[in-house]
C-alpha atoms as a PDB file:
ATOM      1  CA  UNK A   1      63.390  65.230  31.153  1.00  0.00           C
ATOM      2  CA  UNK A   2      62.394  67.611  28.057  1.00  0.00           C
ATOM      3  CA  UNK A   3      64.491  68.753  25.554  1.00  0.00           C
ATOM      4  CA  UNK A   4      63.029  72.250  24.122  1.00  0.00           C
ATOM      5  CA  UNK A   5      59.413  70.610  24.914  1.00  0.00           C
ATOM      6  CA  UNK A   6      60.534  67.312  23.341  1.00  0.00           C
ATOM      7  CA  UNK A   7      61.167  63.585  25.349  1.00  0.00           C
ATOM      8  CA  UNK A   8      64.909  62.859  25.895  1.00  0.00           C
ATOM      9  CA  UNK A   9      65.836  60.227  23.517  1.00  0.00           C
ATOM     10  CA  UNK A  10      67.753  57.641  25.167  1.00  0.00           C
ATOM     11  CA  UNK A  11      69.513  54.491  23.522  1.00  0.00           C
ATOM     12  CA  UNK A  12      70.738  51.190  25.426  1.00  0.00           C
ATOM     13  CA  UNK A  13      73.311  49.410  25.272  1.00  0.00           C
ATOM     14  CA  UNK A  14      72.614  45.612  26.867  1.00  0.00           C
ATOM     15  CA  UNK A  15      74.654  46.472  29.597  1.00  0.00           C
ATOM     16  CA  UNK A  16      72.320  48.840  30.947  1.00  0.00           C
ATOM     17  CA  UNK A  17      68.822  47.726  29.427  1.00  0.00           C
ATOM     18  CA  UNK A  18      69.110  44.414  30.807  1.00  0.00           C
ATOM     19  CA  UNK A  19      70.192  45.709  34.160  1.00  0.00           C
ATOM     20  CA  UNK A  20      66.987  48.149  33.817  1.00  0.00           C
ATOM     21  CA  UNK A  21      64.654  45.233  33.347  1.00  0.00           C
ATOM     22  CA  UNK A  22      66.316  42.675  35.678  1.00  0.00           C
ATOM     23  CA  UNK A  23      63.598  41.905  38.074  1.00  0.00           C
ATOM     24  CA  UNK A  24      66.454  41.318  41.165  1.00  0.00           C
ATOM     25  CA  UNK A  25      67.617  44.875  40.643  1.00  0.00           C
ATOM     26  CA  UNK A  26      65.962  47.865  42.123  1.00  0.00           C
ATOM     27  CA  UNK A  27      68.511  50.169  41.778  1.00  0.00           C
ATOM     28  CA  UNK A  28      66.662  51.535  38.357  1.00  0.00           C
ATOM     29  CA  UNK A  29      63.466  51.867  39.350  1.00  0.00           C
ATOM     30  CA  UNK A  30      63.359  55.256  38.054  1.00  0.00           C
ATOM     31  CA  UNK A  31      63.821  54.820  35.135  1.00  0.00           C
ATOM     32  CA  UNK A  32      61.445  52.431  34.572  1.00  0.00           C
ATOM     33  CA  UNK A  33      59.135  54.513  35.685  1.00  0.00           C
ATOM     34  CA  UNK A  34      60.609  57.076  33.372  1.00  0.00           C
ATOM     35  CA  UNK A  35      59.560  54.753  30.453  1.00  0.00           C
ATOM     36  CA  UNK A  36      56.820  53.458  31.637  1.00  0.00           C
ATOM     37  CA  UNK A  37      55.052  56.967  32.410  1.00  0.00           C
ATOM     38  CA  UNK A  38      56.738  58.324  28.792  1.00  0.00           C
ATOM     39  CA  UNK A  39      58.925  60.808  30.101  1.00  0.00           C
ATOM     40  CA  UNK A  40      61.703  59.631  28.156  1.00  0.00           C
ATOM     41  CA  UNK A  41      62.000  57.246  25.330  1.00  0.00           C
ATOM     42  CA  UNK A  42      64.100  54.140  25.099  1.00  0.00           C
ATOM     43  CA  UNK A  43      65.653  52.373  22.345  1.00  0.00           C
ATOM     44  CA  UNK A  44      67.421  48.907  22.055  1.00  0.00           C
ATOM     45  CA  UNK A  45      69.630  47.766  19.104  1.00  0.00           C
ATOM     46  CA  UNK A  46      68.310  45.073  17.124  1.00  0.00           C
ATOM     47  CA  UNK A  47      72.016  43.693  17.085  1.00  0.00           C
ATOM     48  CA  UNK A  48      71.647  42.880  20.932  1.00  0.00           C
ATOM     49  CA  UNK A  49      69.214  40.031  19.723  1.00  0.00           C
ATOM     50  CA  UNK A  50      70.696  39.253  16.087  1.00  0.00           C
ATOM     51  CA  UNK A  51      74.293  39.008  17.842  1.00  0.00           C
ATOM     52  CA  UNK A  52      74.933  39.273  21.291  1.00  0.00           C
ATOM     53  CA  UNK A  53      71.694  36.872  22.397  1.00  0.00           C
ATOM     54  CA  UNK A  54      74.050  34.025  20.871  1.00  0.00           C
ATOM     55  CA  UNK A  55      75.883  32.763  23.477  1.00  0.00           C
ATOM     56  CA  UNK A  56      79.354  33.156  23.504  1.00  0.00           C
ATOM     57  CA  UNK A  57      80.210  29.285  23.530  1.00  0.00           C
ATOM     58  CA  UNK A  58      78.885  29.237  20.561  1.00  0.00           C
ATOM     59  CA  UNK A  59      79.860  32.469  18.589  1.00  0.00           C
ATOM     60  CA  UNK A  60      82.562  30.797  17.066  1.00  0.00           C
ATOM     61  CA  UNK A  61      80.731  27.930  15.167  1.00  0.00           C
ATOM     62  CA  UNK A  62      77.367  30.516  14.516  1.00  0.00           C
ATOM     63  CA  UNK A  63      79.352  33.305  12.954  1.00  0.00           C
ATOM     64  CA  UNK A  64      81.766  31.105  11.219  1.00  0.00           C
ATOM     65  CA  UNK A  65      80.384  31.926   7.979  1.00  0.00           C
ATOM     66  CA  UNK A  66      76.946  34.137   6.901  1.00  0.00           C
ATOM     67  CA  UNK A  67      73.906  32.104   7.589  1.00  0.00           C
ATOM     68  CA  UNK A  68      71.972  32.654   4.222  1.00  0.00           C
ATOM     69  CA  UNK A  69      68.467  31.148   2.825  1.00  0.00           C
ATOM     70  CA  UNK A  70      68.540  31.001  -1.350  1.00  0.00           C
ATOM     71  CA  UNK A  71      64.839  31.062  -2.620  1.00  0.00           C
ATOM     72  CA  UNK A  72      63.924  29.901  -6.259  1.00  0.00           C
ATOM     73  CA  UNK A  73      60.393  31.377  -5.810  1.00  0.00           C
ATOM     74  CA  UNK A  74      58.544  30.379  -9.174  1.00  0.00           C
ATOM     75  CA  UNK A  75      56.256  33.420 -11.003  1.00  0.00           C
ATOM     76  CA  UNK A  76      55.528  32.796 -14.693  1.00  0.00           C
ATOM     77  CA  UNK A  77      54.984  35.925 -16.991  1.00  0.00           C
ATOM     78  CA  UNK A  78      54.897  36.811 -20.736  1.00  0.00           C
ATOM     79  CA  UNK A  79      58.370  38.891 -21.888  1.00  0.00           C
ATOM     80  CA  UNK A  80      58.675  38.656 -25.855  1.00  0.00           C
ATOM     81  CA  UNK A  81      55.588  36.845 -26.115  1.00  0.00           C
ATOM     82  CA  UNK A  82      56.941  33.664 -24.406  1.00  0.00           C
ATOM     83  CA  UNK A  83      56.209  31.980 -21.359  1.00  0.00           C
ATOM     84  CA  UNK A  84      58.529  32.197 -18.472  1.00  0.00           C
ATOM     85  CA  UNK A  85      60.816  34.271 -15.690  1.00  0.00           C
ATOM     86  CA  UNK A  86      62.207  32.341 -12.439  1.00  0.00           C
ATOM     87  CA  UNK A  87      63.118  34.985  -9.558  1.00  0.00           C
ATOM     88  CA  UNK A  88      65.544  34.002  -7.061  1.00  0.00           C
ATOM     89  CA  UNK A  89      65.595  36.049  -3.506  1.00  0.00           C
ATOM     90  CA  UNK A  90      68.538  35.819  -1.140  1.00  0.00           C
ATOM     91  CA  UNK A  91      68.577  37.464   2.676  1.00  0.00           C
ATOM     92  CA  UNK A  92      69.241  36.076   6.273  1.00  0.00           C
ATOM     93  CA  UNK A  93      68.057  32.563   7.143  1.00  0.00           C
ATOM     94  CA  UNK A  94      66.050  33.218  10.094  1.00  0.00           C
ATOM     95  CA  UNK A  95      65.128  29.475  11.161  1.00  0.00           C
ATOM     96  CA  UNK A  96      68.902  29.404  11.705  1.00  0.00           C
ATOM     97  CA  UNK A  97      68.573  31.053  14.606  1.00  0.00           C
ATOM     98  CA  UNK A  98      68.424  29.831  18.084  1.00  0.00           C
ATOM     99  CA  UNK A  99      66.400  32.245  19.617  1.00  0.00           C
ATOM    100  CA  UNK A 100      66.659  34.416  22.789  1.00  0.00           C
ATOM    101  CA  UNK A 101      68.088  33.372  25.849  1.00  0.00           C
ATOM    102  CA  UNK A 102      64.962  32.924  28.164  1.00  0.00           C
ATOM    103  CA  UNK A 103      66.159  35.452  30.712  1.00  0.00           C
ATOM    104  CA  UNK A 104      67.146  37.760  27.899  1.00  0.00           C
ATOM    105  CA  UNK A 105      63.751  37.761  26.070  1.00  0.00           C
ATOM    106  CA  UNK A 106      61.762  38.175  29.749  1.00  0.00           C
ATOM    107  CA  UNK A 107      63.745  41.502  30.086  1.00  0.00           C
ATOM    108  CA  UNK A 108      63.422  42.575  26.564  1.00  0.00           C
ATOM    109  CA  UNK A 109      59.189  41.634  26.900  1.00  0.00           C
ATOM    110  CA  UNK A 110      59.730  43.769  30.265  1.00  0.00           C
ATOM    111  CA  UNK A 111      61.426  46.371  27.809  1.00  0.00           C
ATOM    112  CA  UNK A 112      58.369  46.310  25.888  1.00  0.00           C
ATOM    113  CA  UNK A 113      55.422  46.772  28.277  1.00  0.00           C
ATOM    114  CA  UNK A 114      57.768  49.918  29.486  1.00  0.00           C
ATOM    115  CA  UNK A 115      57.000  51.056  26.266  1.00  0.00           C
ATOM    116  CA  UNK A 116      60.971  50.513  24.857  1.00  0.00           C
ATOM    117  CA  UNK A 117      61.529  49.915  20.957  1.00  0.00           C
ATOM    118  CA  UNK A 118      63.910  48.431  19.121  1.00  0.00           C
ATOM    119  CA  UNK A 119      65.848  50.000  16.567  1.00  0.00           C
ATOM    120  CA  UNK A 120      66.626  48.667  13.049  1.00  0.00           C
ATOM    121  CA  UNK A 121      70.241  47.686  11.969  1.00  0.00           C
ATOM    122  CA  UNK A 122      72.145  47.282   8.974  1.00  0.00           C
ATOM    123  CA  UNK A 123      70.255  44.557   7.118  1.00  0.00           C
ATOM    124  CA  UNK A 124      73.119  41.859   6.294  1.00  0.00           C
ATOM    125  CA  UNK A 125      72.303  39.215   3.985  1.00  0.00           C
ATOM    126  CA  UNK A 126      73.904  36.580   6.476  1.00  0.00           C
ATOM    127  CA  UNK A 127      72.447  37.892  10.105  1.00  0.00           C
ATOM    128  CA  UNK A 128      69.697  35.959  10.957  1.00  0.00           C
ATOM    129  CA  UNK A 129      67.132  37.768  13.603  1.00  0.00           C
ATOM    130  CA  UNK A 130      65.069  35.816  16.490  1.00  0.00           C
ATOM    131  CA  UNK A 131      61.455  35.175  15.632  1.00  0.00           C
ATOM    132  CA  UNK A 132      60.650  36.542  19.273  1.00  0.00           C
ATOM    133  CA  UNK A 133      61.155  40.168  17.157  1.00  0.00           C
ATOM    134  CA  UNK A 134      59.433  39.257  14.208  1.00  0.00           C
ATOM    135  CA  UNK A 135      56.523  41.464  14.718  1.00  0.00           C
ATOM    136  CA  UNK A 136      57.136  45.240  12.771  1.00  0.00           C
ATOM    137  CA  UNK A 137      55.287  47.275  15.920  1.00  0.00           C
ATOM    138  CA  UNK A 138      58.168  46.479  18.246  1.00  0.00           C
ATOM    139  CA  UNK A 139      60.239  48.017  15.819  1.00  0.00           C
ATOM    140  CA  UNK A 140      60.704  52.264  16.670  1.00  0.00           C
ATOM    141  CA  UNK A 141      58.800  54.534  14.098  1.00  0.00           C
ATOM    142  CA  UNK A 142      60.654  57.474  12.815  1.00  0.00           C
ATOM    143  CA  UNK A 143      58.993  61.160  12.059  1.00  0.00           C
ATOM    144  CA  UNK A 144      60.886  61.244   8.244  1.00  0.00           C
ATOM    145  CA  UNK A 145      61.175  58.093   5.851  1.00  0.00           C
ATOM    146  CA  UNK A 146      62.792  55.359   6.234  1.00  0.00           C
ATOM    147  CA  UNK A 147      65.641  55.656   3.418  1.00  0.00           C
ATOM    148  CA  UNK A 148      67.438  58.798   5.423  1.00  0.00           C
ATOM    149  CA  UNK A 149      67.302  56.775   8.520  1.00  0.00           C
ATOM    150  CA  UNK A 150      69.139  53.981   6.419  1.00  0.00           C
ATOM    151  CA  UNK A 151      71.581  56.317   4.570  1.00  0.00           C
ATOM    152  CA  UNK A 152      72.628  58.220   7.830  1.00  0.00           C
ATOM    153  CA  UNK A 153      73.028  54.249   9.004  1.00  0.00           C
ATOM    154  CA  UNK A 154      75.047  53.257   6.554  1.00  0.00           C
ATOM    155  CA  UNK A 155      77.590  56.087   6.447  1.00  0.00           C
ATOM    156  CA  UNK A 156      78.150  56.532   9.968  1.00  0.00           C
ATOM    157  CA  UNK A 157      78.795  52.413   9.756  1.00  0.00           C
ATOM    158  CA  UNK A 158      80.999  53.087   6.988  1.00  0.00           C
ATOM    159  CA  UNK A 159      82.932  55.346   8.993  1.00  0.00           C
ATOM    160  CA  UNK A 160      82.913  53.024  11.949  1.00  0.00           C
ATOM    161  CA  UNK A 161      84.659  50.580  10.209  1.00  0.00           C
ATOM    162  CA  UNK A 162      87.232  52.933   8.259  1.00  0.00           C
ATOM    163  CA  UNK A 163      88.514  53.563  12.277  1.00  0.00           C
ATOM    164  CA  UNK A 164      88.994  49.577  12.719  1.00  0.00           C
ATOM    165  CA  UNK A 165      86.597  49.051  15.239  1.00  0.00           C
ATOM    166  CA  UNK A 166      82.408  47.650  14.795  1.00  0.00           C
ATOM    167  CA  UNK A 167      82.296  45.587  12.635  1.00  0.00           C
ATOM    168  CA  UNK A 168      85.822  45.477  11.373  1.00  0.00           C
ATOM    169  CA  UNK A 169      87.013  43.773  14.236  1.00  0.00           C
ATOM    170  CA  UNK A 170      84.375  40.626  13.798  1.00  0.00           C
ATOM    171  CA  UNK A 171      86.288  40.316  10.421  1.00  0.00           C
ATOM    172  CA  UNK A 172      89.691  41.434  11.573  1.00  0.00           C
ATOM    173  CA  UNK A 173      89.089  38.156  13.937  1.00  0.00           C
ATOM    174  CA  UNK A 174      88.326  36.083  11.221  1.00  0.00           C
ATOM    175  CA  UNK A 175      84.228  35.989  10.935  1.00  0.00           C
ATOM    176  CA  UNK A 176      82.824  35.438   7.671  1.00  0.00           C
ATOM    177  CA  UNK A 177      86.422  34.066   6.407  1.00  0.00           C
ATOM    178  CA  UNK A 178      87.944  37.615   7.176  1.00  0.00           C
ATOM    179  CA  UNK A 179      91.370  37.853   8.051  1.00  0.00           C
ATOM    180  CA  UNK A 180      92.362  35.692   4.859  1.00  0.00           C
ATOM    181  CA  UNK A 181      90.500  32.772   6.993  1.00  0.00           C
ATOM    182  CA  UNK A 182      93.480  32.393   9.545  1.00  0.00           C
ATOM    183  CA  UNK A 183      92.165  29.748  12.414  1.00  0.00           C
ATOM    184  CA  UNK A 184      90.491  31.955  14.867  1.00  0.00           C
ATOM    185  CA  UNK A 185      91.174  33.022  18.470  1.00  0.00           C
ATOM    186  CA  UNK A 186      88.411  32.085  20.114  1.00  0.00           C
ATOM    187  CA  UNK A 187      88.318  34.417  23.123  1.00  0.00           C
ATOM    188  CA  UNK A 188      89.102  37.381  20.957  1.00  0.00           C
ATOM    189  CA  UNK A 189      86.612  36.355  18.169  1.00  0.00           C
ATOM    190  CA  UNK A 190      83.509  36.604  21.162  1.00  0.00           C
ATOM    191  CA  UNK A 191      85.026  40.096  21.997  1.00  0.00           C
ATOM    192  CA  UNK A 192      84.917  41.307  18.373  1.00  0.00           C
ATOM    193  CA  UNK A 193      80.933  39.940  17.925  1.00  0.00           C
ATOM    194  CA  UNK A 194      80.136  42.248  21.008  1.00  0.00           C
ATOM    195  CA  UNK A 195      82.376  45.248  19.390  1.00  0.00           C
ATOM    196  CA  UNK A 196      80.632  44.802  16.101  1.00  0.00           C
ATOM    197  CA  UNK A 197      77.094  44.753  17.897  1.00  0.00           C
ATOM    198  CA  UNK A 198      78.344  48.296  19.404  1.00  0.00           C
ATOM    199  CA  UNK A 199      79.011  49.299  16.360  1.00  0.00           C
ATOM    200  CA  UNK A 200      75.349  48.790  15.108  1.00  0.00           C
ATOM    201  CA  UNK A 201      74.223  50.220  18.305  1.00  0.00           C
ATOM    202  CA  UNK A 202      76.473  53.457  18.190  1.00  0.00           C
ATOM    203  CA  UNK A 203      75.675  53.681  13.796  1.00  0.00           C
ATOM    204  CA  UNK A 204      71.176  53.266  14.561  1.00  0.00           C
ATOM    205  CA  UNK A 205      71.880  55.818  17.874  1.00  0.00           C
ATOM    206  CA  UNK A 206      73.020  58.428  14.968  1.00  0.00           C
ATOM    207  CA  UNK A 207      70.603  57.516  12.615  1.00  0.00           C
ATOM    208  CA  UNK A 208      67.450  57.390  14.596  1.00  0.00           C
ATOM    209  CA  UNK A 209      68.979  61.042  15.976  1.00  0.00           C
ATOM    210  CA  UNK A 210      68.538  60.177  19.797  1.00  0.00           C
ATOM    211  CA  UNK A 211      70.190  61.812  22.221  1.00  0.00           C
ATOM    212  CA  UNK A 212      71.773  59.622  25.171  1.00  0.00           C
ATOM    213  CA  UNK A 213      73.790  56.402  24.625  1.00  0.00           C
ATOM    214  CA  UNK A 214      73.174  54.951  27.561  1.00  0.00           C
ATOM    215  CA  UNK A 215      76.054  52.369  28.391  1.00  0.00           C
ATOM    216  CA  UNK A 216      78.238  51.532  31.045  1.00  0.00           C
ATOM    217  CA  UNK A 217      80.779  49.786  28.927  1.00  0.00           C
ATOM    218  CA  UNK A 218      84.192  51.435  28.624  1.00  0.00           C
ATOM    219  CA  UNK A 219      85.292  49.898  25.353  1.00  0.00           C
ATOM    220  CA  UNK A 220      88.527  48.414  27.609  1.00  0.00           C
ATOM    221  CA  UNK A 221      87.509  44.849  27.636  1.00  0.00           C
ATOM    222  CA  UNK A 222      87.949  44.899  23.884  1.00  0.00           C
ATOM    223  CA  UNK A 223      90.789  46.922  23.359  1.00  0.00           C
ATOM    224  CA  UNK A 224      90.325  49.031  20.584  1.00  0.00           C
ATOM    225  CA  UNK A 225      86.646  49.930  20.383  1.00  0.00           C
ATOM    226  CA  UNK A 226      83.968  52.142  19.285  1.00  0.00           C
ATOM    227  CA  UNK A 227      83.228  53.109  22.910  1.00  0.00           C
ATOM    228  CA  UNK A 228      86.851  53.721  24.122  1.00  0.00           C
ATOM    229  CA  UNK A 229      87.789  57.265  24.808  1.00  0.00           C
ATOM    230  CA  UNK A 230      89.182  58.086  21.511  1.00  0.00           C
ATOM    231  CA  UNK A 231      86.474  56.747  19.729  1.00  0.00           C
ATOM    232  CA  UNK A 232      83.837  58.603  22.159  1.00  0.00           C
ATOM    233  CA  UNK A 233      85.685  61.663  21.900  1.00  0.00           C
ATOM    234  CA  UNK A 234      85.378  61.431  17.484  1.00  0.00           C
ATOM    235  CA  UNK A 235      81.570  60.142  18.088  1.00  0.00           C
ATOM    236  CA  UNK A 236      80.930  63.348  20.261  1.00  0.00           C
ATOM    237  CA  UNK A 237      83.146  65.347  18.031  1.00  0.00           C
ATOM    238  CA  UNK A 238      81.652  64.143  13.933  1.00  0.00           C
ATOM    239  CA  UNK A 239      77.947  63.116  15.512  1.00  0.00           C
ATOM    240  CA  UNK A 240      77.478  65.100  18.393  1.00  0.00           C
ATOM    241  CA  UNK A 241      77.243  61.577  20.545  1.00  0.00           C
ATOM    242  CA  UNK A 242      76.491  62.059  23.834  1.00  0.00           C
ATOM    243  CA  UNK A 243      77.292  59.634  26.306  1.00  0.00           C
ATOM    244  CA  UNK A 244      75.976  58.823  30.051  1.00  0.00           C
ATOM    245  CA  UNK A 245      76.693  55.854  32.464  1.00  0.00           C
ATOM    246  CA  UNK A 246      73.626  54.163  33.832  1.00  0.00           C
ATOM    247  CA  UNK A 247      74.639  56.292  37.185  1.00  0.00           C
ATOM    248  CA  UNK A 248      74.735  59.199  35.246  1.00  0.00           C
ATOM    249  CA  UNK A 249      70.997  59.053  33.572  1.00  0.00           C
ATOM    250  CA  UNK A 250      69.659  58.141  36.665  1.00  0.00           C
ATOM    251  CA  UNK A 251      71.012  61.377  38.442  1.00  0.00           C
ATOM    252  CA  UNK A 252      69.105  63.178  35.384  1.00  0.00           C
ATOM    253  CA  UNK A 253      66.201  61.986  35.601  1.00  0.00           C
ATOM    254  CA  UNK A 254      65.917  62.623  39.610  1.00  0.00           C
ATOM    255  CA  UNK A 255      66.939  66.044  38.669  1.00  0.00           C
END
């Protein structure tokens, strides 16, 4: 499981993390093991818990518009020899959040003991995140600064939306009063919060540089996606993506 004397990076999409860390599932032992004994590395998106832990009754009414907290911190200084200067901060309301899913956050805290991190995403202002991943050491460390991790981020995510798909379906659907706030489809708005947390997923794969994306979704549920065969075929192509089933990384690893 080395690449040129290196671990295999490997990123997960939900659909195969939390089958990894289901405690009713032996089929991945392996890999566990894998983790646990640091033969390869494993990453989770941060979007699985910012997005996808909402559940989907509720999707509708929680991304309906961007959950923000306004601060009027007060800090007095001297600027032209007079008193004053009022700051005001803006950035995700994180109390809005429900939280994880209890079964979701005993995989994830499963995840963790195996040694799993979670990888940042694109910080919007209106995404809260779960305090259960409040703590920075769960969070992956990278071997160059932060800021080309975050640029590669943001343009592969730029390109992900020019193509339609990530996060320009969410607002295609009508989140965050896209779609010139037409009433929303509620079965297709759920499908475009799960394509735009596969978009954050596929954009922090490129920009942490791993090299598996580890998923067993097909992009057909959602129609046109970031993980159908076109798209995977561009990602491969422009990023060098490479892709494996759950099936498919086990078979490596037993290699």
């Amino acid at each position: 499981m080395h690449r040129l004397g290196l671990l295999m990076r490997v990123s997960f999409d939900s659909n195969a993390w939390e089958k990894i860390f289901d405690p009713a599932d032996s089929n991945w032992t392996p890999i566990r093991a894998g983790l646990t004994k640091n033969q390869i590395e494993g990453f989770i998106s941060e979007a699985t818990f910012r997005i996808e832990a909402i559940r989907k009754t509720e999707r509708a009414a929680y991304f309906s518009e961007p959950r923000m907290q306004v601060q009027f911190p007060l800090s007095v200084v001297e600027r032209n020899g007079k008193p004053y200067v009022h700051f005001m901060t803006i950035g995700p309301d994180d109390a809005q959040h429900p939280g994880l899913p209890e079964r979701q956050l005993a995989k994830l805290t499963s995840a963790l003991h195996a040694n799993a991190r979670i990888m940042r995403t694109a910080s919007w202002l209106g995404l809260p995140s779960p305090p259960e991943i409040g703590d920075p050491a769960l969070f992956a460390q990278t071997a160059y600064c932060d800021s080309e991790r975050e640029q590669r981020q943001i343009d592969a995510l730029a390109r992900i939306e020019a193509r339609g798909v990530g996060r320009a379906a969410f607002e295609a659907a009508g989140g965050w009063q896209g779609a010139g706030g037409a009433p929303l489809d509620e079965k297709r708005f759920r499908k475009a919060c799960a394509e735009w947390a596969d978009g954050e997923l596929v954009a922090a794969h490129i920009a942490y540089r791993n090299d598996i994306l580890c998923t067993d979704d097909q992009g057909r549920a959602a129609g046109r996606s970031i993980l159908d065969p076109t798209n995977r075929a561009w990602l491969t192509a422009e990023f060098g993506v490479q892709f494996a089933t759950l099936d498919e990384l086990l078979s490596q690893i037993r290699a």
